[in-house]
C-alpha atoms as a PDB file:
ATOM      1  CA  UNK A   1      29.180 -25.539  49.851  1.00  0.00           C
ATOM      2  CA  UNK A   2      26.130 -24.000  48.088  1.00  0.00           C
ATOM      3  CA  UNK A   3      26.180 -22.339  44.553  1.00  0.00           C
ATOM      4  CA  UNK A   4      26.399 -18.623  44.457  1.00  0.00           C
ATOM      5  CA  UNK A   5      24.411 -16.060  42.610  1.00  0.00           C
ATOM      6  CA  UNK A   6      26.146 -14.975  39.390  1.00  0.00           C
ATOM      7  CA  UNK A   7      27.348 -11.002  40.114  1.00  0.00           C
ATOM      8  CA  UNK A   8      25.294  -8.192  39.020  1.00  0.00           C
ATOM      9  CA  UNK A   9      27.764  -7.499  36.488  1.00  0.00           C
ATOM     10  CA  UNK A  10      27.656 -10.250  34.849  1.00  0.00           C
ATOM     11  CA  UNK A  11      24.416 -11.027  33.893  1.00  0.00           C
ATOM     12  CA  UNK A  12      24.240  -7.568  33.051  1.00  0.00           C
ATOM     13  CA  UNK A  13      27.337  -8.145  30.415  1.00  0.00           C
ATOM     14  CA  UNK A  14      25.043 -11.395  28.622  1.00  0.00           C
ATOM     15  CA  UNK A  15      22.221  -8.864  28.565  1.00  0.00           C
ATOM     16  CA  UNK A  16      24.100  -6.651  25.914  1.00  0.00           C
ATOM     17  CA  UNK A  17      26.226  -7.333  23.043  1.00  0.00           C
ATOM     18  CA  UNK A  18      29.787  -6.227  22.173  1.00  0.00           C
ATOM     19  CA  UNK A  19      30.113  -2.831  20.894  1.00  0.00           C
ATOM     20  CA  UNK A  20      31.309  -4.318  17.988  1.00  0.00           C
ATOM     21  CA  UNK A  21      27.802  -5.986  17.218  1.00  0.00           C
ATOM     22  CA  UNK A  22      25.910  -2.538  17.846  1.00  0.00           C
ATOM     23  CA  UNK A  23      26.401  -1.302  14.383  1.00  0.00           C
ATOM     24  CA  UNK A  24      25.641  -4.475  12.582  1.00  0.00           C
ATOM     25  CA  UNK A  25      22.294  -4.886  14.658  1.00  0.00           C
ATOM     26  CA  UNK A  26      21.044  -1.523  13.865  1.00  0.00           C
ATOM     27  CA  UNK A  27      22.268  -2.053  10.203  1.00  0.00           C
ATOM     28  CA  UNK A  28      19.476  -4.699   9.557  1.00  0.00           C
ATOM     29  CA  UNK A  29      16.822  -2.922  11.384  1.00  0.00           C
ATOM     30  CA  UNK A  30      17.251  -0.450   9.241  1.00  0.00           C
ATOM     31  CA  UNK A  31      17.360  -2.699   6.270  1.00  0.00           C
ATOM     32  CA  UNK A  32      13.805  -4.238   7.196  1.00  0.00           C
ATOM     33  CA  UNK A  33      12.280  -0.930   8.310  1.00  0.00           C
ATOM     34  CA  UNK A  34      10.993  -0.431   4.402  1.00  0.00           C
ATOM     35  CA  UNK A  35       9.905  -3.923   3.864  1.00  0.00           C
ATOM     36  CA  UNK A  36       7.582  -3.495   7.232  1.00  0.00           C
ATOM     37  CA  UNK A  37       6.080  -0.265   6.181  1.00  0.00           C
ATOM     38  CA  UNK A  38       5.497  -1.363   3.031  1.00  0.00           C
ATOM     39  CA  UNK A  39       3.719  -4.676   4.053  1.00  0.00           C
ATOM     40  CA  UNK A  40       0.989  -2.172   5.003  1.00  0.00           C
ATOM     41  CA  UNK A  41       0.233  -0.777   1.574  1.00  0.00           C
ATOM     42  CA  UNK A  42      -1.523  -1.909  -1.067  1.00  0.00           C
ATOM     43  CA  UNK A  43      -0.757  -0.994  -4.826  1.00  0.00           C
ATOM     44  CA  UNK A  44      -4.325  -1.124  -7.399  1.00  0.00           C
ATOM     45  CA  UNK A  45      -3.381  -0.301 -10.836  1.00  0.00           C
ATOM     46  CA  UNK A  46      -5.632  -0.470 -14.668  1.00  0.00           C
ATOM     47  CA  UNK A  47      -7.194   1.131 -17.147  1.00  0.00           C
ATOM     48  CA  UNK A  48     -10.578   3.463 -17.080  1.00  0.00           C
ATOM     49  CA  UNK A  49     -12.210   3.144 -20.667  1.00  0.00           C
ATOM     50  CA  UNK A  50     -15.528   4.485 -22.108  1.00  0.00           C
ATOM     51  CA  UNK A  51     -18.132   1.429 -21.367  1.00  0.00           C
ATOM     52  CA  UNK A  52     -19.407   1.852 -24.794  1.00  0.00           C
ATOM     53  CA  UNK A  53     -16.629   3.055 -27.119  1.00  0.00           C
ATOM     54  CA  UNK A  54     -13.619   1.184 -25.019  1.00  0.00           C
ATOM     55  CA  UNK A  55     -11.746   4.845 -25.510  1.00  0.00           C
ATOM     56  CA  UNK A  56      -9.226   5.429 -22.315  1.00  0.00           C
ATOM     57  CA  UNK A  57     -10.308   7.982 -20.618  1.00  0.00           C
ATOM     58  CA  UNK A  58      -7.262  10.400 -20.072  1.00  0.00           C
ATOM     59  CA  UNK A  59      -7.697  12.345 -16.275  1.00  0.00           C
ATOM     60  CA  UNK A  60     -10.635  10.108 -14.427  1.00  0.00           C
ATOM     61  CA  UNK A  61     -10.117  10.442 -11.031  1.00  0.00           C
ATOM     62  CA  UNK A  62      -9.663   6.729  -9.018  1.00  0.00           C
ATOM     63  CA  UNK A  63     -10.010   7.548  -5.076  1.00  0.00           C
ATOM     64  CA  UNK A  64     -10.535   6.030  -1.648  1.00  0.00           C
ATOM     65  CA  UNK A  65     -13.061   8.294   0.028  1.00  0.00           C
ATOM     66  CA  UNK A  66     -12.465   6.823   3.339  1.00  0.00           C
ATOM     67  CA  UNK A  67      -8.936   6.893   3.726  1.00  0.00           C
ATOM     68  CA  UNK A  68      -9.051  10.499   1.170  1.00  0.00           C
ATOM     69  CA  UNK A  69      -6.363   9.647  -1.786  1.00  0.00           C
ATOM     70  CA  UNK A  70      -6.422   9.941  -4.743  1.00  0.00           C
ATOM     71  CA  UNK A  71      -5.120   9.595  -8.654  1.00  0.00           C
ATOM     72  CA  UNK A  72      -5.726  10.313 -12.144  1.00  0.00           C
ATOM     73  CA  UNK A  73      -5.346   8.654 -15.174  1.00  0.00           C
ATOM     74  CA  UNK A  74      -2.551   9.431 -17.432  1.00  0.00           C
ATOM     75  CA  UNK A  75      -2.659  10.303 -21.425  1.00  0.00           C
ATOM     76  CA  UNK A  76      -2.958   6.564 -21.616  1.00  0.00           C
ATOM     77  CA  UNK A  77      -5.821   6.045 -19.332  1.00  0.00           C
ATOM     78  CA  UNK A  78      -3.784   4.056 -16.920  1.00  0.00           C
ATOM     79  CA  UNK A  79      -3.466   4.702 -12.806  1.00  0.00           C
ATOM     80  CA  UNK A  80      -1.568   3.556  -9.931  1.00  0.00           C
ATOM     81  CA  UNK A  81      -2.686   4.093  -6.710  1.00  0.00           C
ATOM     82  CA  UNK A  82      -0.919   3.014  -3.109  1.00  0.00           C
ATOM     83  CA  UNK A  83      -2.985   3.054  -0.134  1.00  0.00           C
ATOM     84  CA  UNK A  84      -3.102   1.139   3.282  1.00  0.00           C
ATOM     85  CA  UNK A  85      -4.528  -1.529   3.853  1.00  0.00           C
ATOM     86  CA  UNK A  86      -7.430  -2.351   4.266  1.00  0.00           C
ATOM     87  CA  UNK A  87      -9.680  -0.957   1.177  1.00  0.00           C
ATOM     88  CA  UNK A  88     -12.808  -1.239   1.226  1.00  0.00           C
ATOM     89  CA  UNK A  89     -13.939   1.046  -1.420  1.00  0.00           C
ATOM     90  CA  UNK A  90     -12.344   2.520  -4.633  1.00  0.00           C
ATOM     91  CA  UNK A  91     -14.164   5.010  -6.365  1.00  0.00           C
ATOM     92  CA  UNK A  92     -13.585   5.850 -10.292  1.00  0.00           C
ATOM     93  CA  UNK A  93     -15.312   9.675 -11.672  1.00  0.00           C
ATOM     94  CA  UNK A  94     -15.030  11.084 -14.724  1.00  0.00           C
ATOM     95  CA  UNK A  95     -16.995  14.330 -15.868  1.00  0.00           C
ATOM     96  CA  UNK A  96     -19.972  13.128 -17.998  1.00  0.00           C
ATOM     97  CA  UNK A  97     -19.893   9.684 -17.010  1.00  0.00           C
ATOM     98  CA  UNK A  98     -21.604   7.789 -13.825  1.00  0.00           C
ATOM     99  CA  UNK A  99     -19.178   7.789 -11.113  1.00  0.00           C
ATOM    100  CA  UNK A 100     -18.311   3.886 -10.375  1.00  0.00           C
ATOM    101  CA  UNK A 101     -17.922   2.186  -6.869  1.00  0.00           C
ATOM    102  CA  UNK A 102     -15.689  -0.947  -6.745  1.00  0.00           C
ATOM    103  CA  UNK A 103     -16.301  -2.888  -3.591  1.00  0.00           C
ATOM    104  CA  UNK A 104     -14.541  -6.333  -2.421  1.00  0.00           C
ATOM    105  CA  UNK A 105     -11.188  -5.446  -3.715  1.00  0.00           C
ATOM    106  CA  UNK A 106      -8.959  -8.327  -2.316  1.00  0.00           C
ATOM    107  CA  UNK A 107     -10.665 -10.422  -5.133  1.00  0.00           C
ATOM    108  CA  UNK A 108      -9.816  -8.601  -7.596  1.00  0.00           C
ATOM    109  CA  UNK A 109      -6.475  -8.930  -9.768  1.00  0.00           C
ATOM    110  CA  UNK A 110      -4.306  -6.051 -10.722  1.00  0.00           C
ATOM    111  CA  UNK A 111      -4.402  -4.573 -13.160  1.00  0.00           C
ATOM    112  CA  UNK A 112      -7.971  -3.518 -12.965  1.00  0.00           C
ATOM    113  CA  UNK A 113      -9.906  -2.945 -16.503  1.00  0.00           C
ATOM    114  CA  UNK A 114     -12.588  -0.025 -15.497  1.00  0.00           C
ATOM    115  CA  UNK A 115     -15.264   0.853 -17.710  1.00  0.00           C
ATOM    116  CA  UNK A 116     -17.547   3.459 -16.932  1.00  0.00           C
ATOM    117  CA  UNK A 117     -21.068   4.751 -18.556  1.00  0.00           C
ATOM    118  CA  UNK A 118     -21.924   7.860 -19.661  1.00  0.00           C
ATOM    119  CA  UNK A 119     -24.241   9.614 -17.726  1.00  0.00           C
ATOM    120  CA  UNK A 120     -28.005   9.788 -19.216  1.00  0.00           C
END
């Protein structure tokens, strides 16, 4: 006697859970949604001080030109700034002071000490 073909039906039924497991499986999808969007960010944080004085500067601007965001420093000179990754360049402005490129930024640790010169 040869060996039949399993039915239609039922390799359809090992293709799909129990109802029961439905919930549960779209539970944890759910769970690891935010951890896999936020593996695509990266978080740069410091200080921007006066090169010369060491005086936080309160409301420098630290951007990413490319990728267009942006943050200023608070009343204690300090930023945080989320962006996707990759970054290539992180620029740090301040009015009467050179504007300051940081390149090669998976080297660097966080938080970031900036120190920027006044302009001449």
């Amino acid at each position: 006697m040869l060996p039949t073909k399993p039915s239609l039906t039922l390799r359809y039924k090992l293709l799909i859970p129990k109802s029961g497991r439905w919930p549960l499986a779209i539970l944890i999808a759910l769970l690891l949604l935010p951890l896999m969007l936020r593996a695509q960010q990266v978080t740069i944080s410091g200080t921007v001080r006066d090169a010369a004085t060491g005086e936080l500067l309160i409301g420098a601007t630290v951007s990413d030109p490319t990728a267009r965001y942006g943050a200023l420093t608070n009343q204690y000179g300090f930023f945080s700034i989320s962006l996707p990754a990759p970054i290539d360049t992180l620029e740090v402005s301040y009015v009467g002071y050179e504007t300051f490129v940081l390149t090669k930024l998976a080297a660097q640790p966080s938080p970031i000490d900036l120190r920027l010169a006044p302009q001449q």
